[in-house]
PDB file of N, CA and C in Angstrom:
ATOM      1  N   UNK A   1     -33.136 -16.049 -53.201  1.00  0.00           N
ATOM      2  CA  UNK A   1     -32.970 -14.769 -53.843  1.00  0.00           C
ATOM      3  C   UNK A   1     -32.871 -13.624 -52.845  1.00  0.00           C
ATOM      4  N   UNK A   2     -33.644 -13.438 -51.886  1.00  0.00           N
ATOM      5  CA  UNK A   2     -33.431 -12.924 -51.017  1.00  0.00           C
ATOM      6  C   UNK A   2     -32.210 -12.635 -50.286  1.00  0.00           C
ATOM      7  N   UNK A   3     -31.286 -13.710 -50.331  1.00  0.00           N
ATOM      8  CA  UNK A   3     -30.209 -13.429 -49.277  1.00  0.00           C
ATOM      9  C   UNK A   3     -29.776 -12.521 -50.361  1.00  0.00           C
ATOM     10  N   UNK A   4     -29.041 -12.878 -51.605  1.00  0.00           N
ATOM     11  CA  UNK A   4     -28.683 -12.146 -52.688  1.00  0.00           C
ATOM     12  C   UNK A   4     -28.825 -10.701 -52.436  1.00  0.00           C
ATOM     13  N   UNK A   5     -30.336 -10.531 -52.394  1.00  0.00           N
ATOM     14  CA  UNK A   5     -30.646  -9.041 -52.324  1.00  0.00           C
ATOM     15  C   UNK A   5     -29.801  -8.353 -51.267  1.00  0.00           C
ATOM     16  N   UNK A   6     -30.200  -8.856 -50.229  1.00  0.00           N
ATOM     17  CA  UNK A   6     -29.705  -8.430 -48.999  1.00  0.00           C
ATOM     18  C   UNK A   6     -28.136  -8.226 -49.053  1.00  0.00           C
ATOM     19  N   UNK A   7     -27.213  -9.432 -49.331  1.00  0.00           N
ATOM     20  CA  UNK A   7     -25.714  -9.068 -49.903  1.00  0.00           C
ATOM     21  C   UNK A   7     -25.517  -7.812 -50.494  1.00  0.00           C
ATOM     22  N   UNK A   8     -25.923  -7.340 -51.684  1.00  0.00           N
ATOM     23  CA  UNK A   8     -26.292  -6.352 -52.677  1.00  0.00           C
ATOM     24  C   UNK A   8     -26.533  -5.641 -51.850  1.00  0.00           C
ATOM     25  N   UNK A   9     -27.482  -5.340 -51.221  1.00  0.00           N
ATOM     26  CA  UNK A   9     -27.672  -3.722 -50.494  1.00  0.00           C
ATOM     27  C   UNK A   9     -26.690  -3.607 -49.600  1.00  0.00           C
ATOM     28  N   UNK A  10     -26.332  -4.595 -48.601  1.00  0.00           N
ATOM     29  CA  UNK A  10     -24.958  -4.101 -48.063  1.00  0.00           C
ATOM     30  C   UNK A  10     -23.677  -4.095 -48.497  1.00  0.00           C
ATOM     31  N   UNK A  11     -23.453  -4.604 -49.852  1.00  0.00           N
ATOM     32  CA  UNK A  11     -22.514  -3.956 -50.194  1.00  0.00           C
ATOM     33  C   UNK A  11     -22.322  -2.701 -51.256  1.00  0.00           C
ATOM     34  N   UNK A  12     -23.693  -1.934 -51.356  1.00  0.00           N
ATOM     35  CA  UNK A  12     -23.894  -1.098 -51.842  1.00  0.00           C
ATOM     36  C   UNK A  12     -23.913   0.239 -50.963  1.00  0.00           C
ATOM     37  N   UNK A  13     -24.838  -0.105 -49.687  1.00  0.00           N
ATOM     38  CA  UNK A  13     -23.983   0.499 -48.300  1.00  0.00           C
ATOM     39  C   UNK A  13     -22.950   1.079 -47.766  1.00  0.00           C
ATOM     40  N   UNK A  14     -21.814  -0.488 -48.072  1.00  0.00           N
ATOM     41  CA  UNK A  14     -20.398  -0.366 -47.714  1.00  0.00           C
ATOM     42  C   UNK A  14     -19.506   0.962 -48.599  1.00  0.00           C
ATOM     43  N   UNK A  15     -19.703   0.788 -49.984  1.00  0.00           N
ATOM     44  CA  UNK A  15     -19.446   1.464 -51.077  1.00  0.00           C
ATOM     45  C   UNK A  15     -19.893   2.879 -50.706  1.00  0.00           C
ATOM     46  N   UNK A  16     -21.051   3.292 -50.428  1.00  0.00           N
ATOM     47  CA  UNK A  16     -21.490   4.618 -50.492  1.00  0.00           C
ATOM     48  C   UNK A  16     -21.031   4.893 -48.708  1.00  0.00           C
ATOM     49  N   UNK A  17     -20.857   4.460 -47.853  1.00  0.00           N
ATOM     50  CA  UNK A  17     -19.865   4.777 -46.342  1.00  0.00           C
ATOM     51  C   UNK A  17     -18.450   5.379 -46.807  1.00  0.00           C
ATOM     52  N   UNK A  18     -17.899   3.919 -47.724  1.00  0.00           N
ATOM     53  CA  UNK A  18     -16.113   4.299 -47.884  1.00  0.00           C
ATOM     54  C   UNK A  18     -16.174   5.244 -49.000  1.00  0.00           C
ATOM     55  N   UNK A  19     -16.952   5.654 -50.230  1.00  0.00           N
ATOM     56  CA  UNK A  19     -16.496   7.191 -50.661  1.00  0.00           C
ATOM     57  C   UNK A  19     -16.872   8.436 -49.879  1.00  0.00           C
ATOM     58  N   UNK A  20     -18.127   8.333 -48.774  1.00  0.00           N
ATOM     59  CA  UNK A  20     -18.142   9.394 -47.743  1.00  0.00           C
ATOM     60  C   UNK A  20     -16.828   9.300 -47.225  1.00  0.00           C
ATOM     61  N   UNK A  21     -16.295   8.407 -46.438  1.00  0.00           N
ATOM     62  CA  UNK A  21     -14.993   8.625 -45.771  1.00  0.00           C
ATOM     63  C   UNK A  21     -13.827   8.952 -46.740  1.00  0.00           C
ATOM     64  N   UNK A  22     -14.000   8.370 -47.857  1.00  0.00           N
ATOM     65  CA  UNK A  22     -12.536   9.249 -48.930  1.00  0.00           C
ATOM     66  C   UNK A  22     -12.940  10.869 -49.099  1.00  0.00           C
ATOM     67  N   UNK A  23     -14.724  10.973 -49.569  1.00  0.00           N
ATOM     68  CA  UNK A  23     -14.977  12.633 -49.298  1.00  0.00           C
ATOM     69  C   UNK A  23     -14.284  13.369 -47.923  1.00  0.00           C
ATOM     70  N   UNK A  24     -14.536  12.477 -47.151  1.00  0.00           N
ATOM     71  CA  UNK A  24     -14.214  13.326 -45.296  1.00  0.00           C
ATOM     72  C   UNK A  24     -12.578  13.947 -45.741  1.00  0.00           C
ATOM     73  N   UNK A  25     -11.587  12.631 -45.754  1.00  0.00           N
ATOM     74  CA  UNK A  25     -10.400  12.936 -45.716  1.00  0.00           C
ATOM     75  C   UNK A  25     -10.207  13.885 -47.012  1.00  0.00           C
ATOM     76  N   UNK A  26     -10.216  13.741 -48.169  1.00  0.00           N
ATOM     77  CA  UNK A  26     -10.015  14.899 -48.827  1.00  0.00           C
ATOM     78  C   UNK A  26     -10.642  16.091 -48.106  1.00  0.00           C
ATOM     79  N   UNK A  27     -11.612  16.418 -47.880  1.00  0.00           N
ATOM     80  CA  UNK A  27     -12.177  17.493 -47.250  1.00  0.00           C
ATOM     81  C   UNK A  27     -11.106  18.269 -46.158  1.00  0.00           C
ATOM     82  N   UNK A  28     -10.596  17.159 -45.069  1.00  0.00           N
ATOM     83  CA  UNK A  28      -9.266  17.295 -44.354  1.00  0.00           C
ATOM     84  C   UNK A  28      -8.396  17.700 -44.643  1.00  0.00           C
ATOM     85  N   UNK A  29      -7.336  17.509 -45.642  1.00  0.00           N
ATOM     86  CA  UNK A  29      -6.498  17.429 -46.687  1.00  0.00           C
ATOM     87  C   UNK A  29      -6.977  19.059 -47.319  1.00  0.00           C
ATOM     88  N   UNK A  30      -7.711  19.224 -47.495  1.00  0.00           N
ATOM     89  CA  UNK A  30      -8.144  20.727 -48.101  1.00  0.00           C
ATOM     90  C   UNK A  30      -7.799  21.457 -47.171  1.00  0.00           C
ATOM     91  N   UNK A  31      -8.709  21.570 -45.998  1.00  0.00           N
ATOM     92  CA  UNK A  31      -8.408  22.351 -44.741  1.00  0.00           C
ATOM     93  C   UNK A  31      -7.066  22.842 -44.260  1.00  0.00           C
ATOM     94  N   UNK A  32      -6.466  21.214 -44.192  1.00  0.00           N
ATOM     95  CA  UNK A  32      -4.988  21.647 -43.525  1.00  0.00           C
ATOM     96  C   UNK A  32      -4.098  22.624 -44.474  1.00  0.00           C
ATOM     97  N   UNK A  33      -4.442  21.973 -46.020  1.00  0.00           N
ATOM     98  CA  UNK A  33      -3.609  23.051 -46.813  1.00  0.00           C
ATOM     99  C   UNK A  33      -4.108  24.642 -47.013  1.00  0.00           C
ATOM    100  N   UNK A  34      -5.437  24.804 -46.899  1.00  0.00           N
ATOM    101  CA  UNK A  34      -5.638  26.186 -46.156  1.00  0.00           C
ATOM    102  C   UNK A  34      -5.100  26.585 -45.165  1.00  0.00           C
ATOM    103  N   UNK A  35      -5.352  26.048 -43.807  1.00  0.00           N
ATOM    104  CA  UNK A  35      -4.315  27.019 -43.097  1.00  0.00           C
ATOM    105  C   UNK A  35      -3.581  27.227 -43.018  1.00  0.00           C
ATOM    106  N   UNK A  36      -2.367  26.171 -44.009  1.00  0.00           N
ATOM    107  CA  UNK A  36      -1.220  26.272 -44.118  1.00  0.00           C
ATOM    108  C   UNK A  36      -0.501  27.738 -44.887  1.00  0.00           C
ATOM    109  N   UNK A  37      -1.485  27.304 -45.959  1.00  0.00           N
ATOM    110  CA  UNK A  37      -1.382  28.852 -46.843  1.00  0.00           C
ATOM    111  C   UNK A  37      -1.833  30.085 -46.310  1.00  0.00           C
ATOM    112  N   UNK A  38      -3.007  29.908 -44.925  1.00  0.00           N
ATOM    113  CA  UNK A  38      -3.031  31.212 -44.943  1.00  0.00           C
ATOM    114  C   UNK A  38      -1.591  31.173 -43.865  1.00  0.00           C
ATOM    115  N   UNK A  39      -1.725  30.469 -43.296  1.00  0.00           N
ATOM    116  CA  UNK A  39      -0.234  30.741 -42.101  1.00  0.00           C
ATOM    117  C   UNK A  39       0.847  31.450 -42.709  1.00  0.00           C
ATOM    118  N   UNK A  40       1.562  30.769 -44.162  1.00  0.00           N
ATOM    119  CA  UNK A  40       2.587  31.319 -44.741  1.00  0.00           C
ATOM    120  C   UNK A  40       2.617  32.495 -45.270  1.00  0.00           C
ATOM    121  N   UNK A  41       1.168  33.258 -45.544  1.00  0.00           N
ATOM    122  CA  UNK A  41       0.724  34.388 -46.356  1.00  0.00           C
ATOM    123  C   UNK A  41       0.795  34.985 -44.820  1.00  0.00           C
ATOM    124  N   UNK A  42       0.167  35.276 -43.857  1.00  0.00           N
ATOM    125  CA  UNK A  42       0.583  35.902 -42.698  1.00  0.00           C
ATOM    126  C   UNK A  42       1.808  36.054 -42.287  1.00  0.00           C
ATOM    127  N   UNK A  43       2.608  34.892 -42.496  1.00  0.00           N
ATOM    128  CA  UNK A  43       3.932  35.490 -42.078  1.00  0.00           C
ATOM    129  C   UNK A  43       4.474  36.153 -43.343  1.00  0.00           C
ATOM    130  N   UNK A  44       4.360  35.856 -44.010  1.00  0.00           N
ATOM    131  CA  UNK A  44       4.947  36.875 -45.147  1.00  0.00           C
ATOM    132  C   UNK A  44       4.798  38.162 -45.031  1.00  0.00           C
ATOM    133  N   UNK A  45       3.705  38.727 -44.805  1.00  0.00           N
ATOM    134  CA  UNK A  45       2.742  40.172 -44.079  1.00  0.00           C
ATOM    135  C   UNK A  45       3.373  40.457 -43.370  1.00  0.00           C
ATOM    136  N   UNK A  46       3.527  39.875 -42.025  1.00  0.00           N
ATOM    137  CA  UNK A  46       3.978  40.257 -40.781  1.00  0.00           C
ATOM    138  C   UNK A  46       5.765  40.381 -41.570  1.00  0.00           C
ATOM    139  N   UNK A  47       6.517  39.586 -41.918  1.00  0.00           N
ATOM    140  CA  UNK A  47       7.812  40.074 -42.404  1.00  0.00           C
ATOM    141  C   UNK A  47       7.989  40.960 -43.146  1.00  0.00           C
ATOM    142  N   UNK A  48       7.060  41.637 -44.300  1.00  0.00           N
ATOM    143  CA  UNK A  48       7.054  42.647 -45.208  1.00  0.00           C
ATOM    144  C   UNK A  48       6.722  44.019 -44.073  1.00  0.00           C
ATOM    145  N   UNK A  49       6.335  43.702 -42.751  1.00  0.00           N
ATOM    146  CA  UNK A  49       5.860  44.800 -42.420  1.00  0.00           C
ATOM    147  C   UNK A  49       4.375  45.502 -42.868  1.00  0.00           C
ATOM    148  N   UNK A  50       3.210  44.897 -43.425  1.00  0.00           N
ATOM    149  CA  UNK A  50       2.636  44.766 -43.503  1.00  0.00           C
ATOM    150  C   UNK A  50       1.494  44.465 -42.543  1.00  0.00           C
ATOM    151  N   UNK A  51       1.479  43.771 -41.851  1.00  0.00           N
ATOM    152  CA  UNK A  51       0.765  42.950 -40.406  1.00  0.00           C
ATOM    153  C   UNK A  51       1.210  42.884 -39.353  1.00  0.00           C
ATOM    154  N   UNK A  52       0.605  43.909 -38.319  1.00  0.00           N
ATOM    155  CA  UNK A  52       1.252  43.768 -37.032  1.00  0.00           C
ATOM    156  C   UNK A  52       0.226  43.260 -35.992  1.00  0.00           C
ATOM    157  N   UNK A  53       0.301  42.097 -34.947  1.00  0.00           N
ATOM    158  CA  UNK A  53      -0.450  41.935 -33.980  1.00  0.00           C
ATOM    159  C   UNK A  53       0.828  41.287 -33.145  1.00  0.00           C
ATOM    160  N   UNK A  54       0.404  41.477 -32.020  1.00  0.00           N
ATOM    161  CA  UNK A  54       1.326  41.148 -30.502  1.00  0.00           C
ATOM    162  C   UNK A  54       1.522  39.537 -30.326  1.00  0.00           C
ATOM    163  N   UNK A  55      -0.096  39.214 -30.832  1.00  0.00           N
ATOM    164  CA  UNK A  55      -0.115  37.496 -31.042  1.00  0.00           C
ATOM    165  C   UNK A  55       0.657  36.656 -32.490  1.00  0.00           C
ATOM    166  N   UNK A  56       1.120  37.455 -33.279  1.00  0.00           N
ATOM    167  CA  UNK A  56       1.733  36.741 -33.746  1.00  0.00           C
ATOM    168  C   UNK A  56       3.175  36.896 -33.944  1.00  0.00           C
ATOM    169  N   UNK A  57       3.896  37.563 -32.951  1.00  0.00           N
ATOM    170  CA  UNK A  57       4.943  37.744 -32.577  1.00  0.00           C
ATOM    171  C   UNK A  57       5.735  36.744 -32.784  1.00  0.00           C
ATOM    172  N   UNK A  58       5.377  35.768 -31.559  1.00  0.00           N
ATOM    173  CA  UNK A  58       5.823  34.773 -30.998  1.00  0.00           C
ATOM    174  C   UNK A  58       6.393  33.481 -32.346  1.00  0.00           C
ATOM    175  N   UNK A  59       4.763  33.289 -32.981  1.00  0.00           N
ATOM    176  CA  UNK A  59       5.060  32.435 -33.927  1.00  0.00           C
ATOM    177  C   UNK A  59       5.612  32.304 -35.236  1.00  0.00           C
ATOM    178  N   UNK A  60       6.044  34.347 -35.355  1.00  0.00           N
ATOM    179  CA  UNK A  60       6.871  34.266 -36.665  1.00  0.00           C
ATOM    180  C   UNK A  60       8.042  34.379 -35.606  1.00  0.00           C
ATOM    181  N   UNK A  61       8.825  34.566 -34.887  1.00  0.00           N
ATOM    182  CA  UNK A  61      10.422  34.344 -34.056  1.00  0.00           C
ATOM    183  C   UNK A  61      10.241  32.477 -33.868  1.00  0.00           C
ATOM    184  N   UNK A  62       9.512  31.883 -33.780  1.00  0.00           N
ATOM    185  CA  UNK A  62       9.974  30.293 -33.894  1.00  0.00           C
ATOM    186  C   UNK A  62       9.747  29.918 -35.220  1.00  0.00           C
ATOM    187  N   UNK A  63       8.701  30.546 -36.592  1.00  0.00           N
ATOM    188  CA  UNK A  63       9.159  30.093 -37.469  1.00  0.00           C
ATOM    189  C   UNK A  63      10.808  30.845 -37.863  1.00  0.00           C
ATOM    190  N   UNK A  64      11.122  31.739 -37.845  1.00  0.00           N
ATOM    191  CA  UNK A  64      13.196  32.102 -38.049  1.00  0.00           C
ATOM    192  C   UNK A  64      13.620  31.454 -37.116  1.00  0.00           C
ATOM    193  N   UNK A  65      12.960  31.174 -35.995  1.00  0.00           N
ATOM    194  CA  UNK A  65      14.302  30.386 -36.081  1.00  0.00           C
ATOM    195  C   UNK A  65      14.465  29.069 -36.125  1.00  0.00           C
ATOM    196  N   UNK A  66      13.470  28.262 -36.356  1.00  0.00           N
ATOM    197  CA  UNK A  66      13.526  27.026 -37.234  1.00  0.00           C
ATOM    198  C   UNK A  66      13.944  26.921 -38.816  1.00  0.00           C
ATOM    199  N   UNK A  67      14.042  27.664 -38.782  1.00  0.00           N
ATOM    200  CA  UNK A  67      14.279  28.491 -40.561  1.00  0.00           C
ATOM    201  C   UNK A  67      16.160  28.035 -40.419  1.00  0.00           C
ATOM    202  N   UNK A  68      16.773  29.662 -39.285  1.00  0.00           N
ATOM    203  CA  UNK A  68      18.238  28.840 -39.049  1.00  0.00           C
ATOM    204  C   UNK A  68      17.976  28.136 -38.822  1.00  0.00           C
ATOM    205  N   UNK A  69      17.691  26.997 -37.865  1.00  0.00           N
ATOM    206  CA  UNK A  69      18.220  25.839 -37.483  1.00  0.00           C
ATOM    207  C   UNK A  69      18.429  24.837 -38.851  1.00  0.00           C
ATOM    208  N   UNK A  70      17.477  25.123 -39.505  1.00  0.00           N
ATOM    209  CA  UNK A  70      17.537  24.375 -41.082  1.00  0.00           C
ATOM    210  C   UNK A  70      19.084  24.682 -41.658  1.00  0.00           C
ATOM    211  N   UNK A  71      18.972  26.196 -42.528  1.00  0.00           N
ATOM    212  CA  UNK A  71      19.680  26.609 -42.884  1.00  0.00           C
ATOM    213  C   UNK A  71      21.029  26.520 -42.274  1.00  0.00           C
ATOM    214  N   UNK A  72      21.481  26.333 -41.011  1.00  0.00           N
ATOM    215  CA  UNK A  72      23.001  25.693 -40.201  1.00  0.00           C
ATOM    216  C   UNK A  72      23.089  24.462 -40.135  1.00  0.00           C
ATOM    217  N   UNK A  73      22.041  23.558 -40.438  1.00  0.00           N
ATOM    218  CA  UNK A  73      22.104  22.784 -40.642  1.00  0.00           C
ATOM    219  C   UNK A  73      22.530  21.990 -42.307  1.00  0.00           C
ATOM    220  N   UNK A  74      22.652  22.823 -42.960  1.00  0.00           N
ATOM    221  CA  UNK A  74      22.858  22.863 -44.523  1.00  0.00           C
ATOM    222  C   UNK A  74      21.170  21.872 -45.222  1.00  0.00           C
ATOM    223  N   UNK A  75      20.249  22.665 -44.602  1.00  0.00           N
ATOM    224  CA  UNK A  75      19.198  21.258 -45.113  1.00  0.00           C
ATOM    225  C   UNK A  75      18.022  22.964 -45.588  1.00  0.00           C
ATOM    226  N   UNK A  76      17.028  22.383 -47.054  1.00  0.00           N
ATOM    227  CA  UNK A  76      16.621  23.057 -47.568  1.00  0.00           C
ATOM    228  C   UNK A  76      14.934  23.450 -46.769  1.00  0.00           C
ATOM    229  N   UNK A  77      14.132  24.679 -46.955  1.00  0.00           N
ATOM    230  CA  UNK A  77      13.382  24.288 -46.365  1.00  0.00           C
ATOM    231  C   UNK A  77      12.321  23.782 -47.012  1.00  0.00           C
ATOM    232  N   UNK A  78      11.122  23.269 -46.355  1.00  0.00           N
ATOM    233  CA  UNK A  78      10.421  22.519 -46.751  1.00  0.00           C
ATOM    234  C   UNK A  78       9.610  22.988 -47.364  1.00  0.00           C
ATOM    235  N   UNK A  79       8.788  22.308 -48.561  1.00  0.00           N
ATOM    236  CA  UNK A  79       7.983  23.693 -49.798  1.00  0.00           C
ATOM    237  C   UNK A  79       6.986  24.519 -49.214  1.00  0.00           C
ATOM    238  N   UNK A  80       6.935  25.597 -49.818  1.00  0.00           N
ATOM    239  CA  UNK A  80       5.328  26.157 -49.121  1.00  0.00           C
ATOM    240  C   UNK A  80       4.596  25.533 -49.412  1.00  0.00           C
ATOM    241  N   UNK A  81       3.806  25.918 -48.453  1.00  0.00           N
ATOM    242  CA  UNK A  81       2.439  25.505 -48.318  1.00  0.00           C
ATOM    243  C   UNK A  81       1.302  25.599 -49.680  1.00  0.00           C
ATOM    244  N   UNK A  82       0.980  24.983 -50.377  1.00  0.00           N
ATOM    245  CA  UNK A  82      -0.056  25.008 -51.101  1.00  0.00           C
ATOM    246  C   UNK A  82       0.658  25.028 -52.679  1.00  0.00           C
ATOM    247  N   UNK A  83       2.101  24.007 -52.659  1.00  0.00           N
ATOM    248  CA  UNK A  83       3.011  23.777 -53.321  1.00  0.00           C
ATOM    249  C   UNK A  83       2.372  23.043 -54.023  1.00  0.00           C
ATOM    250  N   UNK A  84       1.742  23.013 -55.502  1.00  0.00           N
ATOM    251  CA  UNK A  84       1.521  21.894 -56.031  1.00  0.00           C
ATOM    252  C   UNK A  84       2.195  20.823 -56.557  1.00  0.00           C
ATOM    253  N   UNK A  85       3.377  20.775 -56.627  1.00  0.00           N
ATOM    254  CA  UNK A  85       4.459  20.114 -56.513  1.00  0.00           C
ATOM    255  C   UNK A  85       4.602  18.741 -55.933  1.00  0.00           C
ATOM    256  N   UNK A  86       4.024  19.183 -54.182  1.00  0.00           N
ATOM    257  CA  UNK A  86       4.034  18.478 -53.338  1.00  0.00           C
ATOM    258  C   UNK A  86       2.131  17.756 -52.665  1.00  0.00           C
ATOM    259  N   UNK A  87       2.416  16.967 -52.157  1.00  0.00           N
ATOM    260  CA  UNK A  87       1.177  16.453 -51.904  1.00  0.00           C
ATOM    261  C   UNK A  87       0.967  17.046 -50.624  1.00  0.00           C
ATOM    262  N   UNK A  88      -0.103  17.343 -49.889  1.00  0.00           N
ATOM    263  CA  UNK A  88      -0.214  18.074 -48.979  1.00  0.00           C
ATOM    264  C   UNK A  88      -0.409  17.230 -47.682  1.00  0.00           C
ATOM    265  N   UNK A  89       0.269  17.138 -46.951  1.00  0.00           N
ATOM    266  CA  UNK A  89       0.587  17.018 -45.388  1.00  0.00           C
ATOM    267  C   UNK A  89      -0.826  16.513 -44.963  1.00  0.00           C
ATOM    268  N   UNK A  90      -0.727  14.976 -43.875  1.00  0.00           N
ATOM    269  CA  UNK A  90      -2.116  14.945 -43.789  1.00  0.00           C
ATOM    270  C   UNK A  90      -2.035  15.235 -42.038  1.00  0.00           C
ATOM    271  N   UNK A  91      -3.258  15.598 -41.723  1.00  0.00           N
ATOM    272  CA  UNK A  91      -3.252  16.018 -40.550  1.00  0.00           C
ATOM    273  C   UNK A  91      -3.112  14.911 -39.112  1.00  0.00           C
ATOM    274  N   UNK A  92      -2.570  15.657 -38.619  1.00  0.00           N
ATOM    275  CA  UNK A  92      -2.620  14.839 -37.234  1.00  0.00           C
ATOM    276  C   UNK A  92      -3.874  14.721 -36.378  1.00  0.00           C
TER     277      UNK A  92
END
């Protein structure tokens, strides 16, 4: 009976590890689609004229022009960020 038990608690163990690790990655999965959204809401700011800093210069001129490169390319761009539509991007 004993071993039994012992089976049972570790795989009761195992169970309560792998929904912590499905909690972790959703948790992940949240994050990335936050900064995603706030990223796109900043550049939106910064393009409305709204938001000016020196540091984010740089990274709204490579998002346009990854934007053309899309758009000459005849290809659509990819949804915003926090698209429910779409499943959200898992992180690298």
């Amino acid at each position: 009976m004993k071993l039994i038990d012992k089976a049972k608690a570790a795989a009761e163990q195992a169970a309560v590890k792998a929904k912590e690790g499905v909690e972790e990655v959703q948790t992940k999965r949240e994050l990335h689609a936050a900064h995603a959204e706030l990223g796109t809401k900043v550049f939106e700011l910064v393009e409305g004229g709204k938001l000016e800093h020196p540091e984010l210069t740089s990274h709204v001129e490579k998002i346009k022009d990854l934007k053309a490169k899309l758009a000459a390319a005849g290809e659509e761009e990819p949804p915003a960020a926090g698209d429910p539509s779409q499943p959200p991007a898992m992180p690298t």
